[in-house]
Protein backbone atom coordinates (compact mmCIF):
# COMPACT_ATOMS: atom_id res chain seq x y z
CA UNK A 1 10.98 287.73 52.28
CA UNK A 2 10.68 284.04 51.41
CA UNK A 3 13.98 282.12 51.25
CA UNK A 4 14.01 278.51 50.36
CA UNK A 5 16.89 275.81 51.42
CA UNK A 6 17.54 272.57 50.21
CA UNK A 7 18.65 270.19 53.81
CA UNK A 8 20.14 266.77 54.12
CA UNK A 9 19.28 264.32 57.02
CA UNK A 10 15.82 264.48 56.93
CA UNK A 11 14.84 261.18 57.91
CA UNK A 12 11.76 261.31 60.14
CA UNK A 13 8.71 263.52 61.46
CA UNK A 14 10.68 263.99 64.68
CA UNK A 15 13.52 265.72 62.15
CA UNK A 16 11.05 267.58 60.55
CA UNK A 17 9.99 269.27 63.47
CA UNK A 18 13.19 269.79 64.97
CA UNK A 19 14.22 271.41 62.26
CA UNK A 20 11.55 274.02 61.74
CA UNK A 21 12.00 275.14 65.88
CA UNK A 22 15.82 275.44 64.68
CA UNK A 23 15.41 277.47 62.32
CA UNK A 24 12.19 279.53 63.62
CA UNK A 25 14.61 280.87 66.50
CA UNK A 26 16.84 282.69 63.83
CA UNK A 27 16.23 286.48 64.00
CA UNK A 28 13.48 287.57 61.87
CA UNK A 29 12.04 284.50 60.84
CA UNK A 30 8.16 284.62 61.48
CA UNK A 31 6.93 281.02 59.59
CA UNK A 32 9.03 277.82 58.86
CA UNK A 33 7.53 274.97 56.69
CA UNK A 34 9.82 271.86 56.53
CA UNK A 35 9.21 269.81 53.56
CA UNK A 36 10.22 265.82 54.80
CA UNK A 37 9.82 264.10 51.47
CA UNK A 38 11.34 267.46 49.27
CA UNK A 39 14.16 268.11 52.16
CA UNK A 40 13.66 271.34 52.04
CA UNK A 41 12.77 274.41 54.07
CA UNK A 42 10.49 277.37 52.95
CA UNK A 43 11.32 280.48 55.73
CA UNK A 44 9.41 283.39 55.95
CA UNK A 45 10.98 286.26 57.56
CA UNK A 46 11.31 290.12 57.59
CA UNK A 47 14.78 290.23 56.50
CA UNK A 48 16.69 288.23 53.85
CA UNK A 49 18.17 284.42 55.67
CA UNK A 50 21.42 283.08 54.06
CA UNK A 51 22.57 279.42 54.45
CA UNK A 52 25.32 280.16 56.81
CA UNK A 53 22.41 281.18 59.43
CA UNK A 54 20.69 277.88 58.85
CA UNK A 55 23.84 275.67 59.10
CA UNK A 56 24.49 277.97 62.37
CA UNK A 57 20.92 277.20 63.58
CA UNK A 58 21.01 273.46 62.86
CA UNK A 59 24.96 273.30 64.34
CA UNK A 60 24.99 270.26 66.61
CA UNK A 61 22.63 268.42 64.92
CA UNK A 62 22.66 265.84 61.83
CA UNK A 63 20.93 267.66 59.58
CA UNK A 64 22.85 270.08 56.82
CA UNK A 65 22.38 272.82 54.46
CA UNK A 66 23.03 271.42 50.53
CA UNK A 67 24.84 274.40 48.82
């Protein structure tokens, strides 16, 4: 299943990558691209990935799911 999600906070490389190990540890996911310029994330996984599981997966950090 491919899920996309718009994120804010985005700023840098560093965020970029950050990011995509965030959300690669969520259960199912098997490929994260994180899209600096775009601010958004495209998630492959083998099971449909709501926002709430992002925003859980990037809690603690500055960066935020846009509904």
């Amino acid at each position: 299943m491919l899920t996309n999600i718009k994120l804010s906070g985005l700023t840098c490389p560093a965020c970029q990558k950050l990011t995509q190990n965030r959300i690669g540890k969520i259960f199912g996911v098997t490929e994260v691209k994180v899209n600096l310029e775009s601010g958004s994330a495209e998630i492959i996984a083998d099971r449909i990935i709501n926002n709430e599981e992002v925003a859980a997966a990037l809690q603690g950090t500055p960066y935020q799911v846009e509904s």
